[in-house]
Protein backbone atom coordinates (compact mmCIF):
# COMPACT_ATOMS: atom_id res chain seq x y z
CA UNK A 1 0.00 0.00 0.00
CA UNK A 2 2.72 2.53 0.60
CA UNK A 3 4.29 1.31 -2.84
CA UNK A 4 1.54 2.55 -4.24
CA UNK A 5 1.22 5.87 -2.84
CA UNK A 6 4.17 6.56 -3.33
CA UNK A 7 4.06 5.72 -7.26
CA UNK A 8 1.07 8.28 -7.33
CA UNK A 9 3.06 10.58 -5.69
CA UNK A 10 5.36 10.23 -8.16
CA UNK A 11 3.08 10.43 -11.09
CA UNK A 12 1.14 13.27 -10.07
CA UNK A 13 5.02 15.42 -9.64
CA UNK A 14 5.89 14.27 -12.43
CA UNK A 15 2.25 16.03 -14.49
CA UNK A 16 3.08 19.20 -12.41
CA UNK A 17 6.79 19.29 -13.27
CA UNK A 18 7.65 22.19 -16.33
CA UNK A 19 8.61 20.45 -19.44
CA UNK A 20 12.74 20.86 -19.58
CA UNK A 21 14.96 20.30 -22.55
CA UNK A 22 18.08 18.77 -22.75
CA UNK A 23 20.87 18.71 -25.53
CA UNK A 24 19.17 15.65 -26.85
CA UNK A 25 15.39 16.59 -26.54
CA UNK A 26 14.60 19.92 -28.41
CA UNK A 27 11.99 22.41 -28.06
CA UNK A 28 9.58 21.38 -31.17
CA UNK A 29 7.06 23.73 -30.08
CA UNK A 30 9.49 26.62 -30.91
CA UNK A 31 11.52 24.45 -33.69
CA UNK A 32 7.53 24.25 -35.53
CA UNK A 33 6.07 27.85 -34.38
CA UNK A 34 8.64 30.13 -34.46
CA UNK A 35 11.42 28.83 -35.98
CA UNK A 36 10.83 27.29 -38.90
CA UNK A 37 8.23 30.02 -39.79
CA UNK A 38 10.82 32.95 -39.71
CA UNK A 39 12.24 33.98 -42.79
CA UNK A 40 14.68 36.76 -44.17
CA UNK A 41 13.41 39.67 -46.87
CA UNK A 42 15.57 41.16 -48.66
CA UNK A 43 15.69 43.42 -52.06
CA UNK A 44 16.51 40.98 -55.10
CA UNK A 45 20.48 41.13 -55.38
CA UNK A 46 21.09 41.76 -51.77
CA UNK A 47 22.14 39.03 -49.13
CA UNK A 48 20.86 41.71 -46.08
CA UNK A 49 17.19 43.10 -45.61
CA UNK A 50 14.54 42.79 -42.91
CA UNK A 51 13.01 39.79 -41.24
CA UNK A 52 9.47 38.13 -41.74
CA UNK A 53 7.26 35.19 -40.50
CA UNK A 54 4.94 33.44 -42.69
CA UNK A 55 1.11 33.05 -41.10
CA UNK A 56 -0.44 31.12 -43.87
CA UNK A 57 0.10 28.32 -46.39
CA UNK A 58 -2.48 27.15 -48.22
CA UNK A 59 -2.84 24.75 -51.39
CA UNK A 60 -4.36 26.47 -54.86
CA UNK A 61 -3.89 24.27 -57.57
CA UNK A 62 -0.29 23.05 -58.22
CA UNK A 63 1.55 25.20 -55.75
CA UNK A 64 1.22 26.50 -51.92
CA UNK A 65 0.44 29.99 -51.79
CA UNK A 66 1.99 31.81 -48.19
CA UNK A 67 1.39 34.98 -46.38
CA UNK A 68 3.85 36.49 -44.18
CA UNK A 69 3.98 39.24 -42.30
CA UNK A 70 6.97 42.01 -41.69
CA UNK A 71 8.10 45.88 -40.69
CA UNK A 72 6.37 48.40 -42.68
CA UNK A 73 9.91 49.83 -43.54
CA UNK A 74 11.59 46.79 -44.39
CA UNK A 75 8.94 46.66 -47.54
CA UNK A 76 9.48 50.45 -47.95
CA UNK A 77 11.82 50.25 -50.95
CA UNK A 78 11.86 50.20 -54.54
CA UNK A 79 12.93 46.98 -56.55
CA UNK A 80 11.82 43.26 -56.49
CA UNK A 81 12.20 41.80 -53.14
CA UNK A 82 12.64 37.84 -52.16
CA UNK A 83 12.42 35.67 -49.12
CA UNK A 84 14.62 33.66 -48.33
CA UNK A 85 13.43 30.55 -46.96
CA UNK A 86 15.63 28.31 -44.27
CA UNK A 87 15.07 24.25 -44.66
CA UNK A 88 15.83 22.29 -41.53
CA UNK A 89 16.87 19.09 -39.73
CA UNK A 90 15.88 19.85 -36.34
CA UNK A 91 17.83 22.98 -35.36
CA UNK A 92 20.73 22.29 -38.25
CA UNK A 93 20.12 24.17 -41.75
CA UNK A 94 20.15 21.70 -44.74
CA UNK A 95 18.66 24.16 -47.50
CA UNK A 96 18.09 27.38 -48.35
CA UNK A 97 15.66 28.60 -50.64
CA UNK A 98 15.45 32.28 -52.47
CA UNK A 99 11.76 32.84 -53.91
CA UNK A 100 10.24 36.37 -55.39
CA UNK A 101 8.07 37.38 -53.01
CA UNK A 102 5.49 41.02 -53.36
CA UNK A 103 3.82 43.03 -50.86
CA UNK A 104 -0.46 42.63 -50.42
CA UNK A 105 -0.05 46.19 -48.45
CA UNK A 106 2.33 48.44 -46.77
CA UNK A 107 1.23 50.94 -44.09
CA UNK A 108 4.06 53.02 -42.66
CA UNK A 109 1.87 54.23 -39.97
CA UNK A 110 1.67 50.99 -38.26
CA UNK A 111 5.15 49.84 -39.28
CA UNK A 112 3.66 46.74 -41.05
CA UNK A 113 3.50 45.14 -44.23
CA UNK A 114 1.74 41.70 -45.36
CA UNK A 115 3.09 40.01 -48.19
CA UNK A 116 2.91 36.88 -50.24
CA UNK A 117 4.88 34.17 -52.15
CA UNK A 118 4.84 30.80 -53.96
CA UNK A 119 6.43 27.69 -53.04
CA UNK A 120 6.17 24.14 -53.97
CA UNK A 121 5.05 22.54 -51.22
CA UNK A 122 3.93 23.61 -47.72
CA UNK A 123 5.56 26.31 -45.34
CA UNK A 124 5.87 26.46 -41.62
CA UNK A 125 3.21 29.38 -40.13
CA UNK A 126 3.16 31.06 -36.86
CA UNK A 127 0.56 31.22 -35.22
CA UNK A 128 -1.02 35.08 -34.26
CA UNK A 129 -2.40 36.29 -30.62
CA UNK A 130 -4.53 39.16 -31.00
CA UNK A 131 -5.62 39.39 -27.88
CA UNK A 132 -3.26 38.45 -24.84
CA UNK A 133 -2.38 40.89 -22.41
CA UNK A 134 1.33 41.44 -21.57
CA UNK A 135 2.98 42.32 -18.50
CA UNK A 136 6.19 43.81 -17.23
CA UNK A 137 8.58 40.94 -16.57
CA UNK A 138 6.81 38.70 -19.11
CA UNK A 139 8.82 36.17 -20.86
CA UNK A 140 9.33 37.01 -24.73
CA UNK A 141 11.54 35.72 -27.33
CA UNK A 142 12.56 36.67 -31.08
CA UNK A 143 14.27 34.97 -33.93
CA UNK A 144 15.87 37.48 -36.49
CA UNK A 145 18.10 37.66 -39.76
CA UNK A 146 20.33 40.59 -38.12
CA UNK A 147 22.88 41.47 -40.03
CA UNK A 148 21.92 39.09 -43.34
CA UNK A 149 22.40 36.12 -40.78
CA UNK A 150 20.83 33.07 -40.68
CA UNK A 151 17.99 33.01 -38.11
CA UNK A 152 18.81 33.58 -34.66
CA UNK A 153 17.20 33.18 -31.42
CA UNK A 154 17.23 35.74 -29.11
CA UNK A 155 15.50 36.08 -25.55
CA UNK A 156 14.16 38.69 -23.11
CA UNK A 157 11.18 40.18 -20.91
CA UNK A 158 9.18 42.55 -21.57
CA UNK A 159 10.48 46.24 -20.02
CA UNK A 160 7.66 48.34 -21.17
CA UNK A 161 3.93 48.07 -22.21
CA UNK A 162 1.92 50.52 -24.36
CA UNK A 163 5.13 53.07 -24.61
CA UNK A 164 6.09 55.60 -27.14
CA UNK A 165 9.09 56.57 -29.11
CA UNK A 166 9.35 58.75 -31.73
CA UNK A 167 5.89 59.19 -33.84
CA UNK A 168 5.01 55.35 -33.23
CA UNK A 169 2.59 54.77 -29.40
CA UNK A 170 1.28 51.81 -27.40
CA UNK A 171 4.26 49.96 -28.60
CA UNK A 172 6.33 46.89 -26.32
CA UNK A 173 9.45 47.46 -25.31
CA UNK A 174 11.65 44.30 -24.64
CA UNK A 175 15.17 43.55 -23.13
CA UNK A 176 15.48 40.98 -26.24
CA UNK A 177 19.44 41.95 -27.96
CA UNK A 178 17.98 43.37 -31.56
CA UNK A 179 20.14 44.27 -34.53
CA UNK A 180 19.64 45.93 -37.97
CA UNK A 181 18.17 43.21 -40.17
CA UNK A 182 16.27 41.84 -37.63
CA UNK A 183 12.94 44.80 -38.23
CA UNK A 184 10.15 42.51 -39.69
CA UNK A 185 10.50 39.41 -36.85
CA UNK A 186 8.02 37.86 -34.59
CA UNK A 187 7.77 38.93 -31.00
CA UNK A 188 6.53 35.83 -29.88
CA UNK A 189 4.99 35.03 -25.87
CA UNK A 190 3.87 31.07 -25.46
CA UNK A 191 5.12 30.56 -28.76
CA UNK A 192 2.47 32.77 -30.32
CA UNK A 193 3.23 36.10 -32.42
CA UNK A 194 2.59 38.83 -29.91
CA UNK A 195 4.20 41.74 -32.30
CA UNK A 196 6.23 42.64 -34.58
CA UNK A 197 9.96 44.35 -34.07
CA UNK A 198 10.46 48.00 -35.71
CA UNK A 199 13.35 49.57 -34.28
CA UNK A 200 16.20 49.78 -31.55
CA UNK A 201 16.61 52.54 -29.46
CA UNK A 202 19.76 54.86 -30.33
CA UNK A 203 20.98 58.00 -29.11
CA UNK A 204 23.66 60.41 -30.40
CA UNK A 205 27.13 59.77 -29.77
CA UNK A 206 30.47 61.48 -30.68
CA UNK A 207 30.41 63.89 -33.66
CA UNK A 208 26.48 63.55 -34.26
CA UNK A 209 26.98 59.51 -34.74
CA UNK A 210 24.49 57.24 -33.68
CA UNK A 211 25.00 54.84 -31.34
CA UNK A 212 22.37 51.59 -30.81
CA UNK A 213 21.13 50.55 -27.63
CA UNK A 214 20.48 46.78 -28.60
CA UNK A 215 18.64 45.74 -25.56
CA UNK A 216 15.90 48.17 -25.76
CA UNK A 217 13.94 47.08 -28.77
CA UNK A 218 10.64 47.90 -29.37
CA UNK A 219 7.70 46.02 -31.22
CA UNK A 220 4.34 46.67 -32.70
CA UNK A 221 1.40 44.51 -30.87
CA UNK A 222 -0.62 42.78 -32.84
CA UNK A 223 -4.30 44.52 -32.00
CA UNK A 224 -2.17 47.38 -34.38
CA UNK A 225 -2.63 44.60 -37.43
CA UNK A 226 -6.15 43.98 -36.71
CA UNK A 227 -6.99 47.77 -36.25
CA UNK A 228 -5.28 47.98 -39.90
CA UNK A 229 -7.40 45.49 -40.95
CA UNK A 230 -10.84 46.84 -39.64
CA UNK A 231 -9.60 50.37 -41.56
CA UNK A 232 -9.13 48.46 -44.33
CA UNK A 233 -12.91 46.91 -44.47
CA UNK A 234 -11.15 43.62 -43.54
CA UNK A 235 -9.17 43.70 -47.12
CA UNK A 236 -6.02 41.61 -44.51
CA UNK A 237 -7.78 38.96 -42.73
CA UNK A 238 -6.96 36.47 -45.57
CA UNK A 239 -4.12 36.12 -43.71
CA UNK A 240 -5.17 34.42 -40.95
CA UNK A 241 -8.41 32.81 -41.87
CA UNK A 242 -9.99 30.63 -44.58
CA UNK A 243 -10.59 33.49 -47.23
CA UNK A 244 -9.14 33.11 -50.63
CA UNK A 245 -5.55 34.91 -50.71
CA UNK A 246 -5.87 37.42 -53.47
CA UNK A 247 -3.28 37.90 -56.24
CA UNK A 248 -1.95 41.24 -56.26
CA UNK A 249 -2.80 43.73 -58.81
CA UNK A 250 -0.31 45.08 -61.29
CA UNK A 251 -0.84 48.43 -59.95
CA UNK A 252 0.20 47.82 -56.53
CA UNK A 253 3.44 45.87 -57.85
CA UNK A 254 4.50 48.56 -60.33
CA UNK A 255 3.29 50.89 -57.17
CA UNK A 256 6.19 49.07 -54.61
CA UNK A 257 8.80 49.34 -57.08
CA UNK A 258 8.25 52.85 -57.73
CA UNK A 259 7.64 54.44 -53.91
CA UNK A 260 9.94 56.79 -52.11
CA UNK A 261 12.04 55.72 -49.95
CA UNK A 262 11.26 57.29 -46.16
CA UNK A 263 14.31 56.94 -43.96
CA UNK A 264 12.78 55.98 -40.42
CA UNK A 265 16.04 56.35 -38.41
């Protein structure tokens, strides 16, 4: 009999016990959701840009047809962008794949863009949290192509809710170590896209230079993407729901190549 409680015991510590991993037991939650998902975007010729995650991939025909989401600024030049698309055993790169990619929409306002691109076969999607509620001291992580790197994982806590800098409000501020390139990634809480990065705070250092402050990064929530979405008559939510993905217009590509380009520094 005390065998047996004792085995309960044990069972029951063992349910209430946080999942750990070891060297030999990855995180697949974060391998699957955030991860694989991320991608880098870059202008066609160039092995640097922005970041992205992709938030839909859905079947039409032949080919998959993907949504991703990144920085309003990062989409905020003229030319022919691509994403570049990282293939993976577990946590070790085994591919890499460069497809054209073009933008659905671009609002500098919010600091977001959606865009789309073809593959042939399924991508990886992250999934999106409208609605949680962050907290000072919550956990937070990002994975960004800083620099034209290959994704990297950084991690942090959230420092600041609903601040401002600059023209942008209600924005998060994290402790997560951000670098140029990495504009565009996920800000993702329980491995669910909670924002998206914009900038890095900077101040001005010797002779007028700027000088980065990478551990105070700041991120667009999400409601900002839905409130874009409602001023749009809900012309976005094909991006996270059912609705069929639309092909953009030659207007709106001949439109991207041909903007100005708005230094946000």
């Amino acid at each position: 009999m005390s065998i047996c409680k004792h085995t309960i015991l044990l069972f029951l510590l063992l349910l209430t016990v946080p999942t750990r991993c070891f060297a030999d037991t990855p995180d697949l939650k974060l391998h699957n959701k955030c991860l694989y998902p991320t991608v880098m975007v870059a202008l066609e010729g160039r092995e640097t840009g922005g970041t992205g995650v992709i938030v839909r991939s859905t079947k039409v025909g032949s080919e998959w047809q993907n949504v991703f989401i990144t920085a309003g600024h990062v989409a905020n030049h003229p030319g022919d962008f691509n994403v570049h698309v990282y293939e993976y055993n577990d946590s070790t790169i085994r591919g890499h794949l460069i497809l054209p990619c073009s933008f659905y929409d671009v609002n500098l306002e919010q600091d977001l863009a959606v865009g789309v691109f073809v593959s042939s076969k399924k991508m990886p999607t992250a999934e999106i949290d409208f609605d949680s509620k962050l907290y000072i001291g919550n956990d937070v992580l990002r994975i960004g192509c800083g620099l034209g790197d290959e994704p990297r994982l950084d991690v942090g806590k959230v420092s600041s809710v609903k601040t401002r800098l600059g023209r942008h409000s209600e924005l998060i501020r994290t402790t997560i170590h951000t670098l140029p390139g990495d504009s565009g990634s996920a800000l993702f809480n329980n491995y669910k896209v909670v924002g998206i990065m914009i900038m890095i705070r900077a101040r001005e250092g010797p002779g007028g230079t700027k000088q980065l402050i990478p551990l105070m990064s700041y991120a667009v929530p999400m409601h900002r993407l839905a409130t874009w979405n409602t001023q749009n008559n809900n012309a976005l939510s094909f991006a996270w729901n059912n609705d069929e993905i639309p092909r953009l217009p030659i207007y709106q590509i001949k439109y991207m190549r041909d903007i100005e380009i708005i230094d946000d520094d």
